[in-house]
PDB file of N, CA and C in Angstrom:
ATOM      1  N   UNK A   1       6.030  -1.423   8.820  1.00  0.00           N
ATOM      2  CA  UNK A   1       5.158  -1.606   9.952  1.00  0.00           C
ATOM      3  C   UNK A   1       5.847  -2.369  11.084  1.00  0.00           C
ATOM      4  N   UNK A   2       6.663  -3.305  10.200  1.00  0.00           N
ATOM      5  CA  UNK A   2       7.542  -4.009  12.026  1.00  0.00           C
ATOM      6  C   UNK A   2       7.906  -3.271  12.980  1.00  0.00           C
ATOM      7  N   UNK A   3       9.007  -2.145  12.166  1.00  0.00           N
ATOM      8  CA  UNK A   3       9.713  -1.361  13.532  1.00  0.00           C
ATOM      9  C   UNK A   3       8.376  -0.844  14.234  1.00  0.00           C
ATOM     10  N   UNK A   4       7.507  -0.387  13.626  1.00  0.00           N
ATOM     11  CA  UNK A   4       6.729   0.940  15.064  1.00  0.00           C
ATOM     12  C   UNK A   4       5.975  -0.342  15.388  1.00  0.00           C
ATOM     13  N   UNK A   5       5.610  -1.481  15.542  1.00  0.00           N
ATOM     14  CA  UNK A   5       4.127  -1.487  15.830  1.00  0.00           C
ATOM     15  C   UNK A   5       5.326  -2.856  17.039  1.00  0.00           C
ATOM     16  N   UNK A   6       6.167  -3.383  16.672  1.00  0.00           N
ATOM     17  CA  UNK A   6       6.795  -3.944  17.923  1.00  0.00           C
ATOM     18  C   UNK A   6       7.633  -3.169  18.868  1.00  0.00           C
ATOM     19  N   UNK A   7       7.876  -1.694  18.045  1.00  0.00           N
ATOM     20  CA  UNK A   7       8.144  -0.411  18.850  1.00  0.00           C
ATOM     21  C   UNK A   7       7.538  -0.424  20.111  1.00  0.00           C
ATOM     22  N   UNK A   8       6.336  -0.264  19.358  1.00  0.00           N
ATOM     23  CA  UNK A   8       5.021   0.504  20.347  1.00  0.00           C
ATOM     24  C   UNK A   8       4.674  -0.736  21.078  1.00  0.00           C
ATOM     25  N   UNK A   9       5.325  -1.896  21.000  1.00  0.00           N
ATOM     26  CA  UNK A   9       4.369  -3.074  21.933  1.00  0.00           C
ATOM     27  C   UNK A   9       3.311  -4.199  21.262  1.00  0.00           C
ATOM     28  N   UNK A  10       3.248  -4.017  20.190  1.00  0.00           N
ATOM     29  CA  UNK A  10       2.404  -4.311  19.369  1.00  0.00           C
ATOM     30  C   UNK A  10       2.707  -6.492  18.705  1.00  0.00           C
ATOM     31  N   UNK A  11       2.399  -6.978  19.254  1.00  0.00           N
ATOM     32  CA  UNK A  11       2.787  -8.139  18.916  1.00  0.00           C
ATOM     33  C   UNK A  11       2.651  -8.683  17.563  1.00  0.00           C
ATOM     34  N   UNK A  12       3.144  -9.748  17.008  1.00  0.00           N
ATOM     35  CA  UNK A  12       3.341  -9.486  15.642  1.00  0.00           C
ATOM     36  C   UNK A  12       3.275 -11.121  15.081  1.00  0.00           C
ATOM     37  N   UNK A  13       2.182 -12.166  14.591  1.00  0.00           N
ATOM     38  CA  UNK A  13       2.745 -13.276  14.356  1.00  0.00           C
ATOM     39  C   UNK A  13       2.787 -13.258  12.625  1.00  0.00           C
ATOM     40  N   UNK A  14       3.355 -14.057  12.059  1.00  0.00           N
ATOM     41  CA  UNK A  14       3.879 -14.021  10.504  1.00  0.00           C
ATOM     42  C   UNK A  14       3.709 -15.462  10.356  1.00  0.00           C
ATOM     43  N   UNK A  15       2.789 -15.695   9.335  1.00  0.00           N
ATOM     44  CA  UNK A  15       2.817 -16.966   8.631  1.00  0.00           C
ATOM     45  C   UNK A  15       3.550 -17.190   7.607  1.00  0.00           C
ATOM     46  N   UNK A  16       4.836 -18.209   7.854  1.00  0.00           N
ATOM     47  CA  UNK A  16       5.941 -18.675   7.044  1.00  0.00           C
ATOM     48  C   UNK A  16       5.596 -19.321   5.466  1.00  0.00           C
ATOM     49  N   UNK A  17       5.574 -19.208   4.603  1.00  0.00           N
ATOM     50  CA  UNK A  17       5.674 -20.354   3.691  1.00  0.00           C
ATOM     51  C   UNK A  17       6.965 -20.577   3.221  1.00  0.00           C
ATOM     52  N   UNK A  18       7.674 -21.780   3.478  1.00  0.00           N
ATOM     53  CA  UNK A  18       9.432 -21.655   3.405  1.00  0.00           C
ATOM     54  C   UNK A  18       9.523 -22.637   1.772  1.00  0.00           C
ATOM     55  N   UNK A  19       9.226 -22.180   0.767  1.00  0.00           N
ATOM     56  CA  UNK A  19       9.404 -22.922  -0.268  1.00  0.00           C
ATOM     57  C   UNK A  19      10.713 -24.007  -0.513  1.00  0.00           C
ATOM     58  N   UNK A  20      10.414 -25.381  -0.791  1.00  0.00           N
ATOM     59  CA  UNK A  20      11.761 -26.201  -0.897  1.00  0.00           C
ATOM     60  C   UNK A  20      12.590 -25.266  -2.279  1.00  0.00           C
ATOM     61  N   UNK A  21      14.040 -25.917  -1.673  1.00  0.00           N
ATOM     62  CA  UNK A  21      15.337 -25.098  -2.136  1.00  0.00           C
ATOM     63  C   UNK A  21      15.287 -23.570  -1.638  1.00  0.00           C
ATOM     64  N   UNK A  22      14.165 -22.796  -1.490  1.00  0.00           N
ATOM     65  CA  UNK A  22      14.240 -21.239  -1.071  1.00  0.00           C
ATOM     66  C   UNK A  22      14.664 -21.060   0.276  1.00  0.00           C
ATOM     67  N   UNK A  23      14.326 -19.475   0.259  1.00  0.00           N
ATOM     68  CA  UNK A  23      14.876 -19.172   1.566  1.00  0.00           C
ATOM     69  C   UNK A  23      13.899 -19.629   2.923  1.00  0.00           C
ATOM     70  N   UNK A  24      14.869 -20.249   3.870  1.00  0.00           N
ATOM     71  CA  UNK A  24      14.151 -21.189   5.222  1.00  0.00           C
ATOM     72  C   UNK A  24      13.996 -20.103   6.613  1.00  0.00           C
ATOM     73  N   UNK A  25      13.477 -20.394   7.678  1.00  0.00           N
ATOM     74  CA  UNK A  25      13.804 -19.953   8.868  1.00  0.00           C
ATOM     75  C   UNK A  25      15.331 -20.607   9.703  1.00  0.00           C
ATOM     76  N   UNK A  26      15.306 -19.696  10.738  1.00  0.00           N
ATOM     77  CA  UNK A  26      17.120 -20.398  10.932  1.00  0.00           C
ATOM     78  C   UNK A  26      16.875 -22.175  11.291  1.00  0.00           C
ATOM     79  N   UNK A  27      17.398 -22.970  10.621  1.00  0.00           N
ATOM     80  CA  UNK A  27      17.273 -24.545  11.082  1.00  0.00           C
ATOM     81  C   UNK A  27      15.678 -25.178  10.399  1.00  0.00           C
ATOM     82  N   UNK A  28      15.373 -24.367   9.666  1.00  0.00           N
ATOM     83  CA  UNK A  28      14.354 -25.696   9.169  1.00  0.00           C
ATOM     84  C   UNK A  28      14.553 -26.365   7.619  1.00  0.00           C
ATOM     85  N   UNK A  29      14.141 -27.208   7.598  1.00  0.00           N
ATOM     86  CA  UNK A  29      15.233 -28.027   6.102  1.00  0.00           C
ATOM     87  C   UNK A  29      14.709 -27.212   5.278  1.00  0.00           C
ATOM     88  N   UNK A  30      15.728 -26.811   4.298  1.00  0.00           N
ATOM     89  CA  UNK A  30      15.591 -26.708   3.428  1.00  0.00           C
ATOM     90  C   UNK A  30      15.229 -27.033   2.109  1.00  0.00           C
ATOM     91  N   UNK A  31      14.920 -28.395   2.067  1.00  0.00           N
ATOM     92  CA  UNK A  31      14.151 -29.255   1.042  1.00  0.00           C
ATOM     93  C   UNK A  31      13.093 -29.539   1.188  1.00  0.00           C
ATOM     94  N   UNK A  32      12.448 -28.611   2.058  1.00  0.00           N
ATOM     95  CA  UNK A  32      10.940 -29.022   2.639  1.00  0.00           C
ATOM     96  C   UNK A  32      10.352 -28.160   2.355  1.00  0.00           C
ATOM     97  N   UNK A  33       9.178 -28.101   1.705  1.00  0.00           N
ATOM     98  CA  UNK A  33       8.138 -26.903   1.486  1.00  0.00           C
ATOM     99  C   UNK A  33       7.175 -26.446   2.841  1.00  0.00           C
ATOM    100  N   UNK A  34       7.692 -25.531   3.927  1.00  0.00           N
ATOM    101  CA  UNK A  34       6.946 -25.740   4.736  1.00  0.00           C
ATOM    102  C   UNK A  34       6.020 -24.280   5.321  1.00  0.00           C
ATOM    103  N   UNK A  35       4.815 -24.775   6.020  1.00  0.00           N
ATOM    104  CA  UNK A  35       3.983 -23.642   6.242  1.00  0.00           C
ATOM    105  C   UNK A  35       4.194 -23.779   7.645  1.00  0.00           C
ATOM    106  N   UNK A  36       4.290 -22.297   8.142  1.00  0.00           N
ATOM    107  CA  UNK A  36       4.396 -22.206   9.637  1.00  0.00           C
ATOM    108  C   UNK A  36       4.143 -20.815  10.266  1.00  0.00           C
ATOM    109  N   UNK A  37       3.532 -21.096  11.630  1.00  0.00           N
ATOM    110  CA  UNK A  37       3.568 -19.521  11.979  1.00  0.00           C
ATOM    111  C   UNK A  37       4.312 -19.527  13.123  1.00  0.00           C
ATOM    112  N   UNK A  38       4.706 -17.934  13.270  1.00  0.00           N
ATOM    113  CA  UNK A  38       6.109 -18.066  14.557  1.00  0.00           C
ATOM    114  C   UNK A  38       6.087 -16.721  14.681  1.00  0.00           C
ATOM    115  N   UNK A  39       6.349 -16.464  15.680  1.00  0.00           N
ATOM    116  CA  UNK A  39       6.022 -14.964  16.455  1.00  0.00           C
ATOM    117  C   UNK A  39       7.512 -13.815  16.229  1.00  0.00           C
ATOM    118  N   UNK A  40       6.915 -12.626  15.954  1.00  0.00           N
ATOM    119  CA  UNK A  40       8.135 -12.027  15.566  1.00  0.00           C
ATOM    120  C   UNK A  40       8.219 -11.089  16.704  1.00  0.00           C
ATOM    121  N   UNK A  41       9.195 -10.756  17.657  1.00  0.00           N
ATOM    122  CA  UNK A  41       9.282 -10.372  19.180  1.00  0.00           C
ATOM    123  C   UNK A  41      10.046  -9.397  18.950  1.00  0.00           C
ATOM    124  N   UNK A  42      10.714  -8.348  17.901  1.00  0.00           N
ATOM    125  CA  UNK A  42      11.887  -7.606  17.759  1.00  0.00           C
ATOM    126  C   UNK A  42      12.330  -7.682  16.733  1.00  0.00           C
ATOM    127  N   UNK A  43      13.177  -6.267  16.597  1.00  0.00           N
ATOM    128  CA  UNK A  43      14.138  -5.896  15.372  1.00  0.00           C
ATOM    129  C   UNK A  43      15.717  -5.537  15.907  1.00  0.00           C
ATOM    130  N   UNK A  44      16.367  -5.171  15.149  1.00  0.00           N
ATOM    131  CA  UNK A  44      17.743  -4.724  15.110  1.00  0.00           C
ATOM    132  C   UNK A  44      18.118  -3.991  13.835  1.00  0.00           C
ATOM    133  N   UNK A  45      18.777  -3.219  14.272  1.00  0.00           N
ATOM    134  CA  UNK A  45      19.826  -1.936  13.037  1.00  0.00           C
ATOM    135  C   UNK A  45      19.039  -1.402  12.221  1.00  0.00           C
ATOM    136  N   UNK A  46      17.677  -0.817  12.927  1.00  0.00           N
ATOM    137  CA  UNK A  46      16.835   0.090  12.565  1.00  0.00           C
ATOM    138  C   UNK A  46      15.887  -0.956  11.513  1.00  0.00           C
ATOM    139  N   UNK A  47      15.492  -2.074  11.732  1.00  0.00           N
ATOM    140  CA  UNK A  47      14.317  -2.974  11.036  1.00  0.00           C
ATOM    141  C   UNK A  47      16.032  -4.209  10.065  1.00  0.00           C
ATOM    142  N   UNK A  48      16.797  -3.500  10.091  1.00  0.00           N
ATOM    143  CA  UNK A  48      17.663  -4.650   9.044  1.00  0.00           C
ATOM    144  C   UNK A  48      17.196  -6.080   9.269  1.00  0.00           C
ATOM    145  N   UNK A  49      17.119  -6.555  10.627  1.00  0.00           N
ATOM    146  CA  UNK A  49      17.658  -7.780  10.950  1.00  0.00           C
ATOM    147  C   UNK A  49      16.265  -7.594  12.060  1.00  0.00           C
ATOM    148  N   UNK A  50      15.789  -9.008  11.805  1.00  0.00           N
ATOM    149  CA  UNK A  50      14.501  -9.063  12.993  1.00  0.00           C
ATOM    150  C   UNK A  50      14.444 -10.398  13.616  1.00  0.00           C
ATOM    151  N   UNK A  51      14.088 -10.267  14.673  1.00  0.00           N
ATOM    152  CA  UNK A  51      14.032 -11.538  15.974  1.00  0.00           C
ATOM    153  C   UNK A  51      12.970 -11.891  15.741  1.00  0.00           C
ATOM    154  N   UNK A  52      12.782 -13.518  16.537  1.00  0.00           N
ATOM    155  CA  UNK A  52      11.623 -14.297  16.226  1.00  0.00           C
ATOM    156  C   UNK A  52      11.771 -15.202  16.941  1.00  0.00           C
ATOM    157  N   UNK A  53      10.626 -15.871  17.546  1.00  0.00           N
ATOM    158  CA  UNK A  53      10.494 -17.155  18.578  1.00  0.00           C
ATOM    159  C   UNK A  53       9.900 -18.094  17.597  1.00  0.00           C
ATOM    160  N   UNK A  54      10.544 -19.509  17.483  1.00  0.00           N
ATOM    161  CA  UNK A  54       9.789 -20.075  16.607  1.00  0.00           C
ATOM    162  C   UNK A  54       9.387 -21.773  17.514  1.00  0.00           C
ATOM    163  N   UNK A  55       8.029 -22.154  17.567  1.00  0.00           N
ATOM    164  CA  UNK A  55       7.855 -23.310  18.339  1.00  0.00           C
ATOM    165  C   UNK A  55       8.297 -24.592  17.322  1.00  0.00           C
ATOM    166  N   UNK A  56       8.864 -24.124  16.154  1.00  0.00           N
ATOM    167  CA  UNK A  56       9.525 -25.871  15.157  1.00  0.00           C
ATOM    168  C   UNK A  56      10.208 -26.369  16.471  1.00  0.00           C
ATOM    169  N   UNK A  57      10.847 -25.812  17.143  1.00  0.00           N
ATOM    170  CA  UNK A  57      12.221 -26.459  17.754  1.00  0.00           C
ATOM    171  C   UNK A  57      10.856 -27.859  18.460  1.00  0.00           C
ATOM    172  N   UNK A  58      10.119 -28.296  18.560  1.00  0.00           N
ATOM    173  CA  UNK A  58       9.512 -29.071  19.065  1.00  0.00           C
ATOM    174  C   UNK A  58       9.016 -30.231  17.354  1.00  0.00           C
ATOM    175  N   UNK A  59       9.620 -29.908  16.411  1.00  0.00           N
ATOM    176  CA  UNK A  59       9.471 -30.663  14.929  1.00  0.00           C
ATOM    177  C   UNK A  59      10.850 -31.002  14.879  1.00  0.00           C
ATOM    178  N   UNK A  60      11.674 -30.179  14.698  1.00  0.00           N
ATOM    179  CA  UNK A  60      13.014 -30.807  14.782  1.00  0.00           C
ATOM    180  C   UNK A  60      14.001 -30.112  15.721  1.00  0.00           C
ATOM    181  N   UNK A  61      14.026 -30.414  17.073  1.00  0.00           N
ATOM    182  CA  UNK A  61      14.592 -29.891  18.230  1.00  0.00           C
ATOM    183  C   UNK A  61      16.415 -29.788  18.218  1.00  0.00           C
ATOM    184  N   UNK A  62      16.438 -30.134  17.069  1.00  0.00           N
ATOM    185  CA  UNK A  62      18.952 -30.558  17.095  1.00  0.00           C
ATOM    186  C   UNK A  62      18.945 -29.176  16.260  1.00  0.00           C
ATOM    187  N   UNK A  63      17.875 -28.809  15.489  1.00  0.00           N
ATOM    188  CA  UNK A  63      18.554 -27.999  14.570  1.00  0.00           C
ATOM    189  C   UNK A  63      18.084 -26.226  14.598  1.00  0.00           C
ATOM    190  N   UNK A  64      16.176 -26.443  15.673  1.00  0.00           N
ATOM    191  CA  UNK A  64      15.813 -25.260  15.300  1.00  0.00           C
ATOM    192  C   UNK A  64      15.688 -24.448  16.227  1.00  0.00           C
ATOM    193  N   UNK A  65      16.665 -23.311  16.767  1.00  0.00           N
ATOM    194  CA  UNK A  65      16.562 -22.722  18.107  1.00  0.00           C
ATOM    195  C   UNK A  65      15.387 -22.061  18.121  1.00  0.00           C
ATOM    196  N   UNK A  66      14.989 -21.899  19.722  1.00  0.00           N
ATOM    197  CA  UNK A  66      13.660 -21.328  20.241  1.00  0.00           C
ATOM    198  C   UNK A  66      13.392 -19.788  19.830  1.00  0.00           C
ATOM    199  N   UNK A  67      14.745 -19.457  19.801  1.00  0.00           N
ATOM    200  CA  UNK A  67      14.358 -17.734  19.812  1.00  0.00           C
ATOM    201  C   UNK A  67      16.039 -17.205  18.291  1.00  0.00           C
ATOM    202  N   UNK A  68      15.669 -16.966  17.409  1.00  0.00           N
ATOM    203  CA  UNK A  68      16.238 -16.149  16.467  1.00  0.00           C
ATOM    204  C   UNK A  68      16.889 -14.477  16.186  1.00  0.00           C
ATOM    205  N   UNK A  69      17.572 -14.324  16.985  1.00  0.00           N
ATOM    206  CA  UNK A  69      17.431 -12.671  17.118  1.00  0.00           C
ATOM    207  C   UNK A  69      18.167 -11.314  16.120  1.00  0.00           C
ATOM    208  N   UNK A  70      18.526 -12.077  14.841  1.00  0.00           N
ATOM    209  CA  UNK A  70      18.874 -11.603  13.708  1.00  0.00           C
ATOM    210  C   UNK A  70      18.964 -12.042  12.434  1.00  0.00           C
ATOM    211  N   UNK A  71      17.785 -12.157  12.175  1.00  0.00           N
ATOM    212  CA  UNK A  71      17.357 -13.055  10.763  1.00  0.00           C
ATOM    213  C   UNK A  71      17.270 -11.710  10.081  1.00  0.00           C
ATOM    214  N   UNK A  72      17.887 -11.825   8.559  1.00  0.00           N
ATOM    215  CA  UNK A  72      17.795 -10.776   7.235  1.00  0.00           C
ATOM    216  C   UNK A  72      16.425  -9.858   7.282  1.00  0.00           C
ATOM    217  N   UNK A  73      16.238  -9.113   7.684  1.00  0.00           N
ATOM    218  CA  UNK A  73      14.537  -8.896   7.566  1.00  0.00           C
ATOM    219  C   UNK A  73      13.702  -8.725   5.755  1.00  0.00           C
ATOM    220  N   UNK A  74      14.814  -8.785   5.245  1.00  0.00           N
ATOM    221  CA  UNK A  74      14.205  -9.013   3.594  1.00  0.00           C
ATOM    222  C   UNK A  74      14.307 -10.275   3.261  1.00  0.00           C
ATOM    223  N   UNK A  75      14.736 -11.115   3.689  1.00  0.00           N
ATOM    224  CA  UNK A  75      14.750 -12.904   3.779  1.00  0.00           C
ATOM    225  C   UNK A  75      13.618 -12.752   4.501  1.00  0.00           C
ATOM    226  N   UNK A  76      13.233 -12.707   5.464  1.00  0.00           N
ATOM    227  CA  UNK A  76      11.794 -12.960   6.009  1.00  0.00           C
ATOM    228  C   UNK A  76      10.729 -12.400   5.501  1.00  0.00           C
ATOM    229  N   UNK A  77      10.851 -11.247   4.747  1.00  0.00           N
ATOM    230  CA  UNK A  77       9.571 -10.652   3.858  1.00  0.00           C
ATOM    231  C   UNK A  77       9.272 -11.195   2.907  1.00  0.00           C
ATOM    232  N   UNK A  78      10.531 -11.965   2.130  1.00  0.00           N
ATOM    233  CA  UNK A  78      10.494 -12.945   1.373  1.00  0.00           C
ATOM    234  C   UNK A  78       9.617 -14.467   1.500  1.00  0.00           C
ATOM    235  N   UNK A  79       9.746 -14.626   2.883  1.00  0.00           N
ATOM    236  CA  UNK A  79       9.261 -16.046   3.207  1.00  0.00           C
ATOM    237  C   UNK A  79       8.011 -15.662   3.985  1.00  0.00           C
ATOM    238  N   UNK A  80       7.464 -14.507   4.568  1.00  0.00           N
ATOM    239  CA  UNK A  80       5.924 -14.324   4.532  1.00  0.00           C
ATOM    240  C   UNK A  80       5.411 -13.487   3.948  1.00  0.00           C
ATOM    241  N   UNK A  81       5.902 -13.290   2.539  1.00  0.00           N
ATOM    242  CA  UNK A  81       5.176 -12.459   1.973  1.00  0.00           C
ATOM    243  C   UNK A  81       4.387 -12.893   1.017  1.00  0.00           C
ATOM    244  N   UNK A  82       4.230 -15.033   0.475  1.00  0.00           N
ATOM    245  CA  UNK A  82       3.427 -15.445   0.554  1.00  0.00           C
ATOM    246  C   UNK A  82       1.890 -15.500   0.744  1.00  0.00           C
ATOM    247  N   UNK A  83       2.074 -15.238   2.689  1.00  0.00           N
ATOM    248  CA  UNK A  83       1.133 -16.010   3.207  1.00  0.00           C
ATOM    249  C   UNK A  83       0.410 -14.719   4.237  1.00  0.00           C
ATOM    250  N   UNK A  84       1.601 -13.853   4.697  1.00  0.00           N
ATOM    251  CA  UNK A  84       1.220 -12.475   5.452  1.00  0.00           C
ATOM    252  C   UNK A  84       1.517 -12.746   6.678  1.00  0.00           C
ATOM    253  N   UNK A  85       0.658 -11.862   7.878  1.00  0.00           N
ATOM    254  CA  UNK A  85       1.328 -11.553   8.948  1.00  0.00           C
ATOM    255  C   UNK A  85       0.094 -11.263   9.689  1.00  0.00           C
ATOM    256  N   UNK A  86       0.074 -11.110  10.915  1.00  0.00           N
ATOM    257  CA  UNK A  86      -1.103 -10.198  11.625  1.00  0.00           C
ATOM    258  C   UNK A  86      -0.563  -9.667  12.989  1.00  0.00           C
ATOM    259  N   UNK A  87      -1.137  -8.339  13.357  1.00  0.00           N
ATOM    260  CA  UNK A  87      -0.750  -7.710  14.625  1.00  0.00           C
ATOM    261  C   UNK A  87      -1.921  -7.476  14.941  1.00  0.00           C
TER     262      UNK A  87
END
C-alpha cells in the first residue's frame, strides 16, 4: 500500500513502536523502548527504501534528522507493524 497510495498523493502517518535493543528510527536510542508517530512522505527503488519526516529531532535534536529519505522499508514494517499506520 505505501508505493500507490503516496504514489497517488495519499499521505501516510505510521505509529513507531521502536522496542529497546531492536530496530530504531534513524537517530533515536536504541536502548529506549519508544512510541512515536512520524509521517512517511516517500519511497525509493520501487518501495525498497522509504522516506520519512520525523518531529523527535525536537527530543533529541544532535542525533535525529528532520527528514530520512532511505530507511530499509522492511526495518520500518518491522517497527510499525506493532502499532500500524493510517492514510
Amino acid at each position: 500500500h505505501l508505493e500507490l497510495d503516496i504514489w497517488a498523493g495519499y499521505p501516510m502517518v505510521a505509529d513507531a513502536w521502536e522496542v529497546a535493543g531492536g530496530p530504531h528510527l534513524t537517530g533515536h536510542p536504541a536502548n529506549l523502548t519508544i512510541f512515536h508517530w512520524f509521517t512517511i512522505i516517500g519511497y525509493r527503488n520501487n518501495g525498497a527504501y522509504t522516506s520519512y519526516e520525523d518531529s523527535a529531532t525536537s527530543v533529541w535534536p544532535k542525533t535525529v534528522p528532520a527528514y530520512t529519505l532511505s530507511f530499509n522499508s522492511a526495518t520500518l514494517v518491522e517497527i510499525i507493524g506493532g502499532r500500524g499506520y493510517v492514510w
